[in-house]
N, C-alpha and C. Protein backbone atom coordinates (compact mmCIF):
# COMPACT_ATOMS: atom_id res chain seq x y z
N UNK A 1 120.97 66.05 67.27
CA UNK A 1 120.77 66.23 68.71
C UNK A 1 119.80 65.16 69.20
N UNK A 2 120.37 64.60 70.47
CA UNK A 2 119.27 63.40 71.06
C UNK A 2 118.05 64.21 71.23
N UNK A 3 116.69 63.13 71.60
CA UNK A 3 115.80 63.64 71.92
C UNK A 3 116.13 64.14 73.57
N UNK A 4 115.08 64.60 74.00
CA UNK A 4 115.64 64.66 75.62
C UNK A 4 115.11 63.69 76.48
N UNK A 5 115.53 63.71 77.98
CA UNK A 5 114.88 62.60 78.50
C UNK A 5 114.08 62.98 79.55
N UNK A 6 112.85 62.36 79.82
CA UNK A 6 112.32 62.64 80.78
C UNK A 6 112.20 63.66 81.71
N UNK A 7 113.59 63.11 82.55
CA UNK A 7 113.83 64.25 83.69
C UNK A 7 114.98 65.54 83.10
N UNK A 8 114.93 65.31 82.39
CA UNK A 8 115.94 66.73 80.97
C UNK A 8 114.18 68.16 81.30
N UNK A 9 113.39 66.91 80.25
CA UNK A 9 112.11 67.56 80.22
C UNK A 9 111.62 68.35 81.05
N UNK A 10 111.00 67.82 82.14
CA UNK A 10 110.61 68.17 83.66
C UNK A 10 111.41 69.29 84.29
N UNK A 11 113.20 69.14 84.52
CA UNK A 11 113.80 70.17 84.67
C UNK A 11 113.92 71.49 83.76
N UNK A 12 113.82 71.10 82.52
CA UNK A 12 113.12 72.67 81.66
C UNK A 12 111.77 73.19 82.40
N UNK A 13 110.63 72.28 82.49
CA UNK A 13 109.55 73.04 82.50
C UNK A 13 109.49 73.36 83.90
N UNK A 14 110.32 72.90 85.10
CA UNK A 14 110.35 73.62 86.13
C UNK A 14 110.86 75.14 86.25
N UNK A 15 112.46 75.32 85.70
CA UNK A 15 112.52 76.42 85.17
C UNK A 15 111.91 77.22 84.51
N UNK A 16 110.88 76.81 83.68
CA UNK A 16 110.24 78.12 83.33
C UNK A 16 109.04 78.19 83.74
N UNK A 17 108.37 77.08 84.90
CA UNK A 17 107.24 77.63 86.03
C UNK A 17 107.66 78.46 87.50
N UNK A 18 109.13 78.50 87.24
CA UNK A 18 109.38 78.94 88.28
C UNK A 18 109.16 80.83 88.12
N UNK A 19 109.22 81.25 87.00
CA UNK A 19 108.69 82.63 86.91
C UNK A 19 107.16 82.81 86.37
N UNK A 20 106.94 84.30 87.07
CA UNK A 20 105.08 84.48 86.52
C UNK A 20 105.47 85.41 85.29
N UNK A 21 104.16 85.52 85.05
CA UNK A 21 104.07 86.12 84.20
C UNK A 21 105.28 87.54 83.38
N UNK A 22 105.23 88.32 85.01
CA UNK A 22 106.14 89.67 84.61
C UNK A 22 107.52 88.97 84.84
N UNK A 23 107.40 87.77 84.94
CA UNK A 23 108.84 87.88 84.86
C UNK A 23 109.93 87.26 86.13
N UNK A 24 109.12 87.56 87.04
CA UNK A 24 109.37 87.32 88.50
C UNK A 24 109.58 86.49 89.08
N UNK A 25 110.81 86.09 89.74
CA UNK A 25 111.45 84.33 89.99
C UNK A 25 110.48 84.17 91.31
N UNK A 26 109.91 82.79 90.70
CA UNK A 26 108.70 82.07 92.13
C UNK A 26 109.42 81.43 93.21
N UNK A 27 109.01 81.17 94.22
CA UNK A 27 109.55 79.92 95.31
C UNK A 27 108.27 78.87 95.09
N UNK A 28 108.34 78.03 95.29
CA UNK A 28 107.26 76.55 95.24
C UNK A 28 106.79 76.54 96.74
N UNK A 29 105.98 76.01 96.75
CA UNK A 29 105.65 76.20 98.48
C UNK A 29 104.29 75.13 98.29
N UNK A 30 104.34 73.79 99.26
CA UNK A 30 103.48 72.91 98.90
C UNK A 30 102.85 72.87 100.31
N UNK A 31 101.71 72.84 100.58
CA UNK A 31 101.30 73.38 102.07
C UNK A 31 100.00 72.03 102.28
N UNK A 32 100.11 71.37 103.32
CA UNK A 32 98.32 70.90 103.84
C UNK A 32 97.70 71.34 104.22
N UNK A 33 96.52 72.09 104.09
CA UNK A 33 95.79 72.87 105.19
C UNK A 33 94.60 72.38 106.06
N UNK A 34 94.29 72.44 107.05
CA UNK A 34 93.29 71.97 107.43
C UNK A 34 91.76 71.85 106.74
N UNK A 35 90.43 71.40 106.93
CA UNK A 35 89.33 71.81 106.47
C UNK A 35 89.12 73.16 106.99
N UNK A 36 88.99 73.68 107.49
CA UNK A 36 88.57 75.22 108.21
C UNK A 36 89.24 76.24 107.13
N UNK A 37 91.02 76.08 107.05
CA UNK A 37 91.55 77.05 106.72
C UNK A 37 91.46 76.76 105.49
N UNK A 38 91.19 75.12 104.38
CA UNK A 38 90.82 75.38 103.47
C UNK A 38 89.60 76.47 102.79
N UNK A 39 88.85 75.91 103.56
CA UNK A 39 87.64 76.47 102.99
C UNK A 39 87.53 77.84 103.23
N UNK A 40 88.32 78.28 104.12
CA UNK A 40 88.41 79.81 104.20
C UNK A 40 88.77 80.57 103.05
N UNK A 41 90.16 79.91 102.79
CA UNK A 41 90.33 80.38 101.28
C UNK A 41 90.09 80.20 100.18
N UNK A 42 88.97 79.11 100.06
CA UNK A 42 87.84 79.09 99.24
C UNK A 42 87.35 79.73 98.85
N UNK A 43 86.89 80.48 100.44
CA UNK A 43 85.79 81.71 100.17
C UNK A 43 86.30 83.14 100.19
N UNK A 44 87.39 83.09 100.54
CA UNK A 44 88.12 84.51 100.00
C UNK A 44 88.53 84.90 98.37
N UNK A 45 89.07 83.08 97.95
CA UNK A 45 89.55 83.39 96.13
C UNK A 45 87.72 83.87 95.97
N UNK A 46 86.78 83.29 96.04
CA UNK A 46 85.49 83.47 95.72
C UNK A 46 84.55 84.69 96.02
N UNK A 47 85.55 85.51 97.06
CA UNK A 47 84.44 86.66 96.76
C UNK A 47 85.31 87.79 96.48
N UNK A 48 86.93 87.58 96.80
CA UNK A 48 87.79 88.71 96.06
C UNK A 48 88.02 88.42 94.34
N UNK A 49 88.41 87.26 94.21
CA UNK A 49 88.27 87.34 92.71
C UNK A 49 90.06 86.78 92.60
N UNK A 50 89.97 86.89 93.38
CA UNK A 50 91.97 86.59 93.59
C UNK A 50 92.64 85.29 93.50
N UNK A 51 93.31 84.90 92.81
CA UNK A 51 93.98 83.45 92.71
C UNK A 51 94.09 82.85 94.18
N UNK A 52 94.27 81.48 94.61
CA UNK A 52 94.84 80.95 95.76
C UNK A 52 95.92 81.47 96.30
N UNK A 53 96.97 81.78 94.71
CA UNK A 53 97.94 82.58 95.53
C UNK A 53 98.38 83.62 95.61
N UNK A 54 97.44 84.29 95.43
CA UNK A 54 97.02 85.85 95.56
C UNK A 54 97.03 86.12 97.45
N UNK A 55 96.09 85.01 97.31
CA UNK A 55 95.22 85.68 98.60
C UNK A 55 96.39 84.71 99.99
N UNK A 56 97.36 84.14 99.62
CA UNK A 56 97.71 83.52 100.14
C UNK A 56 99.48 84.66 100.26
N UNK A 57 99.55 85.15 99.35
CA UNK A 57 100.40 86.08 99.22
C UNK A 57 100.60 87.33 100.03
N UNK A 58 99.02 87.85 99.76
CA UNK A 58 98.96 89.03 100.63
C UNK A 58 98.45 88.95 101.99
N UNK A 59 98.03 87.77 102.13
CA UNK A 59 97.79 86.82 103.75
C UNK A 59 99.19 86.90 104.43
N UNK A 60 100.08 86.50 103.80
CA UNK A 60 101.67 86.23 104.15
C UNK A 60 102.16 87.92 104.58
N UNK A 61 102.20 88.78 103.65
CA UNK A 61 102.90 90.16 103.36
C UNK A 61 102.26 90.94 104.34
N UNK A 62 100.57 90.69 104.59
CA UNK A 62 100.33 91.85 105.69
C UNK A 62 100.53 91.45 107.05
N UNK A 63 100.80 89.80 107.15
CA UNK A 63 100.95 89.41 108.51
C UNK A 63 102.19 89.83 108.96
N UNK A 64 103.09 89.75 107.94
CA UNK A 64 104.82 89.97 108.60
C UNK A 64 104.45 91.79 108.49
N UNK A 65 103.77 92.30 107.67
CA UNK A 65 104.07 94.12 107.81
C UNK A 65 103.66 94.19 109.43
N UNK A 66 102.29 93.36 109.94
CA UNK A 66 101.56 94.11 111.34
C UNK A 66 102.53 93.00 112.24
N UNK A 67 103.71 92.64 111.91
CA UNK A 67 104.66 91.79 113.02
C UNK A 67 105.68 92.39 112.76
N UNK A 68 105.97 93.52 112.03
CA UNK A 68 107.11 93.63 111.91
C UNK A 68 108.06 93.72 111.47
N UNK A 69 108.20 92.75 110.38
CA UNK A 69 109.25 91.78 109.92
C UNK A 69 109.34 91.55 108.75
N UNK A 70 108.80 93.02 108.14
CA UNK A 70 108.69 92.67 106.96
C UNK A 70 109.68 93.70 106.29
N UNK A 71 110.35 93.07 105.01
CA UNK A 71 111.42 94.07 104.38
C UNK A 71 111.60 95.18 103.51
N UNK A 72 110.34 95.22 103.19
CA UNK A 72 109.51 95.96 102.38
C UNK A 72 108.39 96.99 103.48
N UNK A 73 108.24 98.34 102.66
CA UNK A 73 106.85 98.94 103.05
C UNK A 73 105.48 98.32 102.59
């Protein structure tokens, strides 16, 4: 069997960053944020204890629950 190439490589290890831990298929989401809203969530991973995309997760989930629009309880 050849070795693999490069972008062989890269496309494996995307596939398997694309799930967490339990298992759970990710979306990628590459965002700029301003200085303000950076540092906001600076200080939220820093005093909840919560990953970036933790807090960026449940930032997302309670905004669409109090709009509405969300598909889930």
């Amino acid at each position: 069997m050849a070795a693999m190439t490069p972008a062989e490589r890269q496309k494996r290890y995307r596939k398997r960053a694309l799930r967490d831990p339990e298992g759970l298929l990710l979306a990628r989401l590459q965002v700029m944020l301003g200085p303000h809203a950076s540092a906001n969530l600076d200080r939220i991973c820093q005093k909840t204890g919560w990953s970036k995309r933790e807090a960026v997760e449940k930032a997302l989930n309670d905004l669409a629950k109090s709009l509405q629009c969300n598909d889930t309880d």
